[in-house]
Protein backbone atom coordinates (compact mmCIF):
# COMPACT_ATOMS: atom_id res chain seq x y z
CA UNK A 1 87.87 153.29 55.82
CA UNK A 2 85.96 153.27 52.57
CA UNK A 3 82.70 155.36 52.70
CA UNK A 4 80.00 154.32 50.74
CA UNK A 5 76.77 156.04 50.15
CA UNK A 6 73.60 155.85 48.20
CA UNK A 7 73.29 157.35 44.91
CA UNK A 8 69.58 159.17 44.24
CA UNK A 9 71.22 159.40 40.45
CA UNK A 10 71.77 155.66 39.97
CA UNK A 11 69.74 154.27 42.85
CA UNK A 12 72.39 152.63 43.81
CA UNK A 13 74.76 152.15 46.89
CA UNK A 14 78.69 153.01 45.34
CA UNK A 15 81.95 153.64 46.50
CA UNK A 16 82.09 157.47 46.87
CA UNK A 17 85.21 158.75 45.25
CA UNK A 18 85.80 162.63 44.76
CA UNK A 19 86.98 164.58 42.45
CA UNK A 20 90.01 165.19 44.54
CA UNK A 21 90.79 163.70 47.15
CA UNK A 22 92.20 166.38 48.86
CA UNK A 23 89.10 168.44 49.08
CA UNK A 24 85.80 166.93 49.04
CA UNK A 25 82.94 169.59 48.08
CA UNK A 26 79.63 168.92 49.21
CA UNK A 27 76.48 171.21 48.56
CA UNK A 28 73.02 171.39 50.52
CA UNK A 29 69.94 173.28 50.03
CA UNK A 30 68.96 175.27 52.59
CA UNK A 31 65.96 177.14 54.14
CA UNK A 32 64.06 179.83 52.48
CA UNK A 33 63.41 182.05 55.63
CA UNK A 34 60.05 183.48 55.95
CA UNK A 35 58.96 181.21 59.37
CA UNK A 36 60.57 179.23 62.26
CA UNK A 37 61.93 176.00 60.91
CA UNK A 38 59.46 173.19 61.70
CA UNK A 39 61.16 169.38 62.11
CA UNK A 40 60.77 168.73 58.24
CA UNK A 41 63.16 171.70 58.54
CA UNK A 42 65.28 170.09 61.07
CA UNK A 43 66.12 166.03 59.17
CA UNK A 44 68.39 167.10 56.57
CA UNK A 45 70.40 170.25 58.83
CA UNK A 46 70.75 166.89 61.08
CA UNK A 47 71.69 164.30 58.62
CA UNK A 48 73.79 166.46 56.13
CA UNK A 49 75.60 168.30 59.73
CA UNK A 50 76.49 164.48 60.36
CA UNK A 51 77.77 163.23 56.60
CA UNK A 52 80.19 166.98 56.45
CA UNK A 53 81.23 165.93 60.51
CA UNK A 54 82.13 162.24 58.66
CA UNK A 55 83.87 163.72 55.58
CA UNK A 56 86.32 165.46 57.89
CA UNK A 57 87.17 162.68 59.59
CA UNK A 58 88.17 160.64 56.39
CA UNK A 59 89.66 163.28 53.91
CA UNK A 60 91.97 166.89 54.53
CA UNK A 61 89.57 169.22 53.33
CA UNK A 62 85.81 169.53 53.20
CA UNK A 63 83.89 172.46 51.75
CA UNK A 64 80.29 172.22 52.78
CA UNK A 65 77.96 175.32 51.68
CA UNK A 66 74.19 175.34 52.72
CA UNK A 67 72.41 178.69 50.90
CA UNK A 68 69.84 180.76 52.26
CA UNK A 69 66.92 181.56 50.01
CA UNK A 70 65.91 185.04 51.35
CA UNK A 71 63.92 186.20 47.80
CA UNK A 72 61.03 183.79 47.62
CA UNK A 73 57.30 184.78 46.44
CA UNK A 74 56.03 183.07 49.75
CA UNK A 75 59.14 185.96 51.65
CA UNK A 76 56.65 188.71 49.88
CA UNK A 77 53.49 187.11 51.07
CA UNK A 78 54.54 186.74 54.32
CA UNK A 79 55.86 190.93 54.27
CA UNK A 80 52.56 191.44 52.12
CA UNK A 81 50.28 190.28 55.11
CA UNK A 82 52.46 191.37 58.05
CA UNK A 83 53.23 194.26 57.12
CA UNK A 84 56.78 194.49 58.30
CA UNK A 85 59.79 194.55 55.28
CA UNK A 86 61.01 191.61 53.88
CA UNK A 87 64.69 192.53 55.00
CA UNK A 88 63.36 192.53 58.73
CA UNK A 89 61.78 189.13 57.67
CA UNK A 90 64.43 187.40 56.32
CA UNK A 91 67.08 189.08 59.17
CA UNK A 92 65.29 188.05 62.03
CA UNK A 93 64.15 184.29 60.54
CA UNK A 94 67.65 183.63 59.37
CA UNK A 95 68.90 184.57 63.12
CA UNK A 96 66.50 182.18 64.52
CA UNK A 97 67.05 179.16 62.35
CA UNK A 98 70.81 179.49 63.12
CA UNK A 99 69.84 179.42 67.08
CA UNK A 100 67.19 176.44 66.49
CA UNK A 101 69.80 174.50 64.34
CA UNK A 102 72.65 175.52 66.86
CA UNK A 103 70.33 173.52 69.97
CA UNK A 104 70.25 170.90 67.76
CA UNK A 105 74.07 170.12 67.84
CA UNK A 106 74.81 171.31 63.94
CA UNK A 107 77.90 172.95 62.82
CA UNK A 108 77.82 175.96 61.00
CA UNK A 109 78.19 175.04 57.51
CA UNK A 110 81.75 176.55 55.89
CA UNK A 111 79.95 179.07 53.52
CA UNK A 112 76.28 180.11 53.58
CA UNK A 113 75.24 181.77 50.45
CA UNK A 114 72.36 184.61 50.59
CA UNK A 115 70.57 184.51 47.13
CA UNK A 116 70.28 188.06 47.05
CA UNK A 117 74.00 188.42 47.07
CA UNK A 118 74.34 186.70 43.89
CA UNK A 119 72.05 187.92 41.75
CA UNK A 120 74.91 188.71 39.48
CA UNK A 121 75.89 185.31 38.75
CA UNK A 122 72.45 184.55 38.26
CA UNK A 123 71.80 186.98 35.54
CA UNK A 124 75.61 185.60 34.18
CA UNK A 125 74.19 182.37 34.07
CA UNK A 126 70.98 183.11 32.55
CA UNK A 127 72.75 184.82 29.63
CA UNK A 128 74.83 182.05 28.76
CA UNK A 129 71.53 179.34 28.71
CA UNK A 130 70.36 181.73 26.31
CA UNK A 131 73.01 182.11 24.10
CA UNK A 132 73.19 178.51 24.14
CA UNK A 133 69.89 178.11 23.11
CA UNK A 134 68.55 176.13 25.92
CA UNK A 135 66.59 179.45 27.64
CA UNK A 136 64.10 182.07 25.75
CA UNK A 137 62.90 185.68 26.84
CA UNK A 138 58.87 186.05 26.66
CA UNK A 139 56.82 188.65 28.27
CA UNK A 140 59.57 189.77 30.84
CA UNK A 141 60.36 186.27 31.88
CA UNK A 142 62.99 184.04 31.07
CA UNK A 143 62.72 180.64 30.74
CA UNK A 144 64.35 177.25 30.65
CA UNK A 145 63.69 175.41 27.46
CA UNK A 146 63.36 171.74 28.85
CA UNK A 147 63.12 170.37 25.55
CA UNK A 148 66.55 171.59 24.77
CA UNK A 149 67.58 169.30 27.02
CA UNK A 150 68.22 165.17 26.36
CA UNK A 151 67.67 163.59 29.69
CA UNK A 152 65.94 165.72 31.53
CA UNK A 153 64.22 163.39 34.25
CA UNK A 154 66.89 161.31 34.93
CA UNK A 155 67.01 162.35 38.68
CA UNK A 156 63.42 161.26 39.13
CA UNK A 157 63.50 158.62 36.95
CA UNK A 158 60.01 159.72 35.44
CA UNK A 159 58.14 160.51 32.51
CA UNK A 160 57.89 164.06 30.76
CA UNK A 161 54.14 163.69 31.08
CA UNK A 162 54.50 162.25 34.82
CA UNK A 163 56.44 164.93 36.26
CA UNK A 164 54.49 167.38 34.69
CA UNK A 165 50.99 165.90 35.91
CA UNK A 166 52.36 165.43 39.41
CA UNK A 167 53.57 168.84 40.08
CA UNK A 168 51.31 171.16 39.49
CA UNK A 169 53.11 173.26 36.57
CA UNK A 170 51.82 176.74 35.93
CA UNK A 171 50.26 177.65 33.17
CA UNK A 172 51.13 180.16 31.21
CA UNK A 173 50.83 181.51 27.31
CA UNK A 174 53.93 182.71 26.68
CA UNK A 175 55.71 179.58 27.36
CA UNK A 176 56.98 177.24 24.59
CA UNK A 177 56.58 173.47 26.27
CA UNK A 178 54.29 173.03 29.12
CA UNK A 179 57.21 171.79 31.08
CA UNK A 180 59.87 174.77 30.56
CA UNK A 181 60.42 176.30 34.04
CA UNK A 182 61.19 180.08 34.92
CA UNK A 183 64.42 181.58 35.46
CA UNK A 184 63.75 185.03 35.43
CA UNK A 185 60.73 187.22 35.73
CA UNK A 186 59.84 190.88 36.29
CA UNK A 187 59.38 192.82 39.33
CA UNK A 188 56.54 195.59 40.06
CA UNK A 189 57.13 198.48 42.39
CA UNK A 190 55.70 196.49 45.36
CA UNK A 191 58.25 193.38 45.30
CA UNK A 192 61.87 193.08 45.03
CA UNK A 193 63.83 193.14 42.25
CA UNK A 194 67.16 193.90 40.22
CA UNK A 195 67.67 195.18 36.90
CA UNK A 196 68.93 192.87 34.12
CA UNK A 197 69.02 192.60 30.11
CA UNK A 198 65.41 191.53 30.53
CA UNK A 199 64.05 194.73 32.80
CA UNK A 200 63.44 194.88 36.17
CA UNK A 201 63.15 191.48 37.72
CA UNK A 202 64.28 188.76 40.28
CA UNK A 203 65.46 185.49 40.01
CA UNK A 204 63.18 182.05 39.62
CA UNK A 205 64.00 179.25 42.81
CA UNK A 206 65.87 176.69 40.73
CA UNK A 207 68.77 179.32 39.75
CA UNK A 208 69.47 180.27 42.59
CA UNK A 209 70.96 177.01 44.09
CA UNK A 210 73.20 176.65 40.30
CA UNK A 211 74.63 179.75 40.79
CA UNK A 212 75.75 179.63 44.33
CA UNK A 213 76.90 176.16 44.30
CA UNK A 214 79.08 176.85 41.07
CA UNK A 215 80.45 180.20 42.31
CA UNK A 216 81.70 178.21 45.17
CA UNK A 217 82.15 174.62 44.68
CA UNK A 218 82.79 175.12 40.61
CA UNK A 219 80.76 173.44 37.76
CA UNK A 220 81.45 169.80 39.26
CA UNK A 221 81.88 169.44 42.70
CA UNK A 222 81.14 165.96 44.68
CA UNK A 223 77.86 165.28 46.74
CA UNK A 224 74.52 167.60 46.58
CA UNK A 225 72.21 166.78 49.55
CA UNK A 226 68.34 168.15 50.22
CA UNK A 227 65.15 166.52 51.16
CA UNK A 228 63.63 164.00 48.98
CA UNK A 229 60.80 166.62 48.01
CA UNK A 230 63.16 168.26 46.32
CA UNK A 231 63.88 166.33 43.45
CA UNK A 232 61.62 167.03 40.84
CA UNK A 233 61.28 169.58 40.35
CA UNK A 234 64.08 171.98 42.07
CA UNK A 235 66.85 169.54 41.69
CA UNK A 236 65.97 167.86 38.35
CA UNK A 237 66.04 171.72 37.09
CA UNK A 238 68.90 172.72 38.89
CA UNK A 239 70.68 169.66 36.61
CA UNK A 240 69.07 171.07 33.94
CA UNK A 241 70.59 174.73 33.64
CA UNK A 242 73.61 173.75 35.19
CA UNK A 243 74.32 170.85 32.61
CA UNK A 244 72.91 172.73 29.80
CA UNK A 245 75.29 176.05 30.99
CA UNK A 246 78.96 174.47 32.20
CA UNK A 247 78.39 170.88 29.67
CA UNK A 248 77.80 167.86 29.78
CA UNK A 249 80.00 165.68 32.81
CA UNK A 250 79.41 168.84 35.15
CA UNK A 251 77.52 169.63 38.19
CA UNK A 252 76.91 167.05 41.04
CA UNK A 253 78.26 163.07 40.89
CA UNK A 254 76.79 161.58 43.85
CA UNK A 255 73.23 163.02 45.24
CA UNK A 256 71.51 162.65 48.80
CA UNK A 257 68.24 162.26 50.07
CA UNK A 258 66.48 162.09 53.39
CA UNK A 259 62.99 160.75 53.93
CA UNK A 260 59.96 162.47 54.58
CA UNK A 261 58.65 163.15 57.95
CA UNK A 262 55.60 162.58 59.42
CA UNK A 263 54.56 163.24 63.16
CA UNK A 264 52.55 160.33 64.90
CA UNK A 265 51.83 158.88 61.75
CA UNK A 266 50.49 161.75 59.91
CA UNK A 267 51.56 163.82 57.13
CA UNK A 268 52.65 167.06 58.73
CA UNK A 269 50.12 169.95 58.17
CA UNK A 270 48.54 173.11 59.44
CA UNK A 271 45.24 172.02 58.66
CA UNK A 272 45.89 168.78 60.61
CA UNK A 273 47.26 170.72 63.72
CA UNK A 274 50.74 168.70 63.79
CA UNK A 275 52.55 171.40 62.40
CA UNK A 276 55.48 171.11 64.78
CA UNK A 277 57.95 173.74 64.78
CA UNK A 278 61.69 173.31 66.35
CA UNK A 279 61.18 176.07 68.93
CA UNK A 280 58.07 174.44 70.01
CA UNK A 281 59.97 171.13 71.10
CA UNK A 282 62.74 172.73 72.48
CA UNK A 283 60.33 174.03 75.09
CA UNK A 284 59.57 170.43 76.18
CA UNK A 285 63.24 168.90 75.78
CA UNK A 286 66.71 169.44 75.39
CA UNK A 287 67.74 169.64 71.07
CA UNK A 288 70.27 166.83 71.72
CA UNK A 289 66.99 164.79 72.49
CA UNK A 290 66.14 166.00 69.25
CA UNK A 291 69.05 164.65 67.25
CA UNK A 292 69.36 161.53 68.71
CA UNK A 293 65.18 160.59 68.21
CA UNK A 294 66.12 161.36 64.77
CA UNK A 295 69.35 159.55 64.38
CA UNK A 296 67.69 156.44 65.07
CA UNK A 297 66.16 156.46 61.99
CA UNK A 298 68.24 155.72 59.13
CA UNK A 299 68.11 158.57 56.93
CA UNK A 300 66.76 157.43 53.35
CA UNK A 301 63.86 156.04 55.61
CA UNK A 302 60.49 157.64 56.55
CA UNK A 303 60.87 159.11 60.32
CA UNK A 304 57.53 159.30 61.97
CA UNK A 305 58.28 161.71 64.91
CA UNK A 306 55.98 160.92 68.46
CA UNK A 307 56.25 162.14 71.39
CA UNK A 308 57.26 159.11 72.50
CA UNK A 309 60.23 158.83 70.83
CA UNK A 310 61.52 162.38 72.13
CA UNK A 311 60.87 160.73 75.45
CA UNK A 312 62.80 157.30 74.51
CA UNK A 313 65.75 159.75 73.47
CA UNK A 314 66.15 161.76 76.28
CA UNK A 315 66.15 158.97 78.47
CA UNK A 316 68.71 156.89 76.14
CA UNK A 317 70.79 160.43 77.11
CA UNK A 318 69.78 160.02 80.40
CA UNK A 319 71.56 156.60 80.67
CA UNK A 320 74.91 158.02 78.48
CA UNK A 321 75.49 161.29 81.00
CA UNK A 322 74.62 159.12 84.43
CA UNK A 323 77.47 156.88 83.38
CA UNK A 324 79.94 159.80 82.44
CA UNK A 325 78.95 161.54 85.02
CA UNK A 326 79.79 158.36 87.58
CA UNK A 327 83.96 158.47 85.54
CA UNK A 328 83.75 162.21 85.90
CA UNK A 329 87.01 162.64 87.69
CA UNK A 330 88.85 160.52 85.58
CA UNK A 331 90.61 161.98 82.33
CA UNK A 332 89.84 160.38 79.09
CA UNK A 333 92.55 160.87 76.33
CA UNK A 334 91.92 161.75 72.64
CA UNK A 335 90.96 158.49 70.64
CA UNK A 336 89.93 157.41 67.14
CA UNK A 337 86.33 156.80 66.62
CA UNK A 338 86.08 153.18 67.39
CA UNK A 339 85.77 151.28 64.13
CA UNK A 340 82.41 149.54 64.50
CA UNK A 341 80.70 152.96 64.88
CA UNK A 342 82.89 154.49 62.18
CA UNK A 343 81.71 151.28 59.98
CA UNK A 344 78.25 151.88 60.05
CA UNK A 345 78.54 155.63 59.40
CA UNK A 346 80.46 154.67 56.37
CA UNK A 347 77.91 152.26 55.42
CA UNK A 348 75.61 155.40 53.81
CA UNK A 349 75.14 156.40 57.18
CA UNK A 350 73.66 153.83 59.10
CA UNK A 351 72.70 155.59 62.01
CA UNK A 352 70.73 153.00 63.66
CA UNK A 353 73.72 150.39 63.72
CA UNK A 354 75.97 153.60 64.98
CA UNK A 355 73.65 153.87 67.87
CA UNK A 356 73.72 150.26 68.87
CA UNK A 357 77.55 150.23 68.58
CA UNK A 358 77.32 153.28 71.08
CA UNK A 359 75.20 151.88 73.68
CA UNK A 360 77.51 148.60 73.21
CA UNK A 361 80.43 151.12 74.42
CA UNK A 362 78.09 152.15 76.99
CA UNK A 363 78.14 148.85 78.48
CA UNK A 364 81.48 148.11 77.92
CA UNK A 365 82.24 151.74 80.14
CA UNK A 366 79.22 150.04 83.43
CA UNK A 367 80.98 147.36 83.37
CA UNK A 368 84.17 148.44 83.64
CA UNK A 369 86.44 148.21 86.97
CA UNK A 370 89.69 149.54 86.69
CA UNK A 371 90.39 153.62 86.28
CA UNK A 372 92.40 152.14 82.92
CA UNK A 373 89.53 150.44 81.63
CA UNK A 374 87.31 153.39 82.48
CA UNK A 375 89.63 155.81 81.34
CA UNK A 376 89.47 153.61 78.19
CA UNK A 377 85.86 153.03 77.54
CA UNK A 378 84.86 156.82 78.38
CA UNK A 379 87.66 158.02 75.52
CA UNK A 380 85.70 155.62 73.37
CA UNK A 381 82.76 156.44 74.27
CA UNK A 382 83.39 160.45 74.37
CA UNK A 383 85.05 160.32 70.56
CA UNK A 384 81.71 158.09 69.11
CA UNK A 385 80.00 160.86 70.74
CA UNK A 386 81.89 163.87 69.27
CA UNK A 387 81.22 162.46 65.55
CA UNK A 388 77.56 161.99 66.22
CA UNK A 389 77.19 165.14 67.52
CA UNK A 390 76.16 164.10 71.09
CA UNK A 391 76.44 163.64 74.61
CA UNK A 392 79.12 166.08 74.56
CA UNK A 393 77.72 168.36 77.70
CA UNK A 394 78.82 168.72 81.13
CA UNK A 395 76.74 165.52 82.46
CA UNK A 396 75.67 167.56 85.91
CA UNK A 397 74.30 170.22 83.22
CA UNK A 398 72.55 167.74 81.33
CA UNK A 399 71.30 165.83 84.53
CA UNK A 400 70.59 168.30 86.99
CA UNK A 401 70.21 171.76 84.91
CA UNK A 402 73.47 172.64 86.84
CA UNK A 403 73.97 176.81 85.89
CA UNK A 404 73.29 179.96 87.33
CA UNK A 405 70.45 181.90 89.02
CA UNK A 406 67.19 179.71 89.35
CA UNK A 407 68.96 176.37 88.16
CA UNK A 408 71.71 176.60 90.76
CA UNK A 409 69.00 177.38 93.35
CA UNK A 410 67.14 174.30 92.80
CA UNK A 411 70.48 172.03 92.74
CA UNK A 412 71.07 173.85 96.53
CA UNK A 413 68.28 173.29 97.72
CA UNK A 414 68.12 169.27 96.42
CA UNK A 415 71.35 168.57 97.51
CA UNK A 416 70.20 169.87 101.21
CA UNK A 417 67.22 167.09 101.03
CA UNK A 418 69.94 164.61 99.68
CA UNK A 419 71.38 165.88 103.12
CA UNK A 420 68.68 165.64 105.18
CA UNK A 421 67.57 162.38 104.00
CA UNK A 422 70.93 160.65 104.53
CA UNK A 423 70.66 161.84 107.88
CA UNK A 424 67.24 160.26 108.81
CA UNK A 425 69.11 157.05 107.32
CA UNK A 426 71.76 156.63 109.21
CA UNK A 427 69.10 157.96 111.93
CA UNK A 428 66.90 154.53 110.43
CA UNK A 429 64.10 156.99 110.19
CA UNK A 430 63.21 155.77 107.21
CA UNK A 431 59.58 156.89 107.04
CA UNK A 432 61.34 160.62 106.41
CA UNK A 433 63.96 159.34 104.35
CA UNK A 434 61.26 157.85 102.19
CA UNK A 435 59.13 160.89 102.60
CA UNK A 436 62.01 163.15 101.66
CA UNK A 437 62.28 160.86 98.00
CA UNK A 438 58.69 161.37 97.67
CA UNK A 439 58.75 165.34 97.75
CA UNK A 440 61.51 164.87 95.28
CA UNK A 441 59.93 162.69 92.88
CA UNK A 442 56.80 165.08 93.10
CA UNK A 443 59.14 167.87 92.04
CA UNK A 444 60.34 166.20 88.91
CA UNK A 445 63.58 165.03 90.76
CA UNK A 446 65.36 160.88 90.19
CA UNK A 447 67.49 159.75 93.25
CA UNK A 448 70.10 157.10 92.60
CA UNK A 449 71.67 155.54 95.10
CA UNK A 450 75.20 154.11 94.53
CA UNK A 451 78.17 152.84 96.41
CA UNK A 452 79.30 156.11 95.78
CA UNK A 453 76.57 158.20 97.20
CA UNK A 454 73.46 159.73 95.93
CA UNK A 455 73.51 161.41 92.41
CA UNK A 456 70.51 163.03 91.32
CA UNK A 457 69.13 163.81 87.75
CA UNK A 458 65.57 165.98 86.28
CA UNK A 459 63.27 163.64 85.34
């Protein structure tokens, strides 16, 4: 199947063809780790865990490398007014964003470049923009010489003097062109830094990000994917040096945006109060709930996170894990991802028609009668499922909280009142059976009655 996606370059839906067929390379920026990742965070772990989980399925080899920026001026701010290192900073953020990413369903990327680990190439790099002529030395700092450069905007598709009123560019004497951008610049005692040709220093943000993704993809590798804050100015300078260093033809061919969020219907902010981290929802549902709230938004779009669309998710789950749960004893065999669902992903990820095609498959597995056609339908269902990145749980785990210790204690002691009230049934004392649904309901607990029995699920 042909996968087609939307080009942030030429604004344009195309064909995607790689390099090589044989080994798709696909680059992502990742988080600079000073905080808990917040749901802005979250979109493009989600949508860019999704495109590498669709590249696998259509070509042999996929290299997908998502850096961590871990030397960052808002890193030594954030050790500046804590007072703890920046090491025990970035070690402990790092290990929670992989947990919080990990609850929502997304795959360890193949390679996950620390910046601080390649300051090397960095400085490499540097030296060869300079030698070039597109980067100058003034006062300590290095910097990119945007002028040098014929087409520089061609990402953002604005004006010199746009992109430079828009984004607040510092101001500073010793550079050449209002718009030239920092590579390098020096280090006092108090922050980190690394000695280079230029003294004592550390690394600007845009560098970063061209040195990892050519030490590991190469010069020109296939898809670079990020947030659509990010293109001017980090990716329109990451062209830039990258270009201006390796030549013309190089760096990324096709590039990937997602949306901006907001959360119910306002920009996300501190000052606002809707600053929404990923921990903090994960305390009121499931990350799968997550995922799928934002897979219904297709992800070039805007996604406006509520509350009630967490809710609309988790019982769309709800719906997906009663019906598995009803074919549990039957085995479903490995299948292909059925082609309508596999369409629309290839479609530049249409994750909205995906989902529709899913919850057809749904039906298709209610209305089913046979153990073949169930057997059938849940395969179906189960491999749609495994590509999205969902419903992939043990459905009594998902349903009832089925585990250990308290968990297991609460399943006991609701399966005894499923007991009990089947008892006053058959007994056609139905004010207790009705009483006994009540206490349940109270407690959080859904009853539903089949031809097979009662099943019960957490509200």
């Amino acid at each position: 199947m042909t996968l087609h996606i939307h080009n942030t370059m030429t604004r344009t839906k195309e064909v995607f063809e790689p390099l090589d067929p044989g080994h798709v390379r696909l680059y992502v920026c990742g988080p600079t780790v000073y905080d808990r990742a917040h749901i802005g965070n979250a979109r493009p772990v989600i949508v860019f865990d999704l495109l590498a989980r669709l590249l696998r399925r259509l070509y042999p080899q996929v290299t997908y490398v998502r850096n961590i920026t871990d030397v960052d001026d808002k890193i030594n701010a954030r050790a500046s007014a804590s007072g703890r290192t920046i090491g025990e900073i970035t070690e402990e953020t790092t290990r929670l964003f992989h947990e919080d990413m990990a609850e929502l369903g997304a795959l360890p990327p193949d390679v996950e470049p620390r910046a601080t680990a390649h300051i090397a190439d960095m400085v490499a790099m540097i030296e060869r923009l300079i030698a070039k002529g597109h980067a100058y030395e003034a006062e300590g700092h290095v910097l990119f010489s945007v002028p040098s450069m014929g087409g520089y905007g061609s990402l953002s598709g604005r004006s010199m003097d746009d992109m430079i009123a828009g984004a607040r560019v510092e101001v500073a004497p010793y550079k050449r062109d209002p718009a030239d951008f920092v590579l390098w610049k020096p280090s006092d005692a108090s922050l980190p830094g690394w000695d280079s040709p230029w003294g004592r220093g550390r690394p600007g943000w845009h560098i970063e990000c061209s040195a990892m993704s050519s030490r590991y993809l190469g010069p020109s590798f296939d898809i670079h994917g990020g947030g659509l804050d990010l293109i001017f100015p980090h990716h329109e300078n990451e062209i830039a040096q990258s270009v201006c260093c390796n030549g013309p033809g190089t760096f990324a061919r096709y590039w990937m945006h997602n949306g901006y969020l907001m959360v119910e219907g306002e920009k996300m902010s501190k000052s606002l109060g809707n600053f929404v981290t990923v921990r903090d929802l994960l305390d009121q549902a499931p990350g799968e709930a997550m995922r799928l709230a934002m897979l219904g938004t297709h992800y070039r779009q805007p996604f406006d996170w509520t509350a009630e669309g967490l809710e609309q998710a988790r019982r769309g789950l709800d719906r997906l894990y009663s019906a598995l749960r009803r074919v549990a004893g039957i085995a479903a065999s490995p299948a292909e991802v059925p082609e309508g669902v596999m369409a629309a992903l290839c479609d530049d990820l249409n994750t909205p028609k995906a989902l529709a095609e899913v919850y057809d498959l749904l039906g298709v597995l209610n209305r089913a009668t046979t153990t073949e056609e169930q057997a059938k339908a849940k395969s179906a269902l189960l491999a749609a499922g495994a590509l999205l990145g969902l419903f992939q749980a043990d459905p009594e785990v998902w349903l009832c909280g089925a585990g250990t210790g308290e968990e297991e204690g609460l399943a006991a002691r609701v399966e005894d009142l499923i007991c009990q009230r089947k008892a006053a049934r058959q007994a056609r004392d139905f004010a207790r059976a009705d009483a006994i649904r009540d206490e349940l309901t109270q407690a959080g607990i859904v009853l539903e009655d089949g031809p097979t029995g009662t099943t019960w699920r957490k509200a």
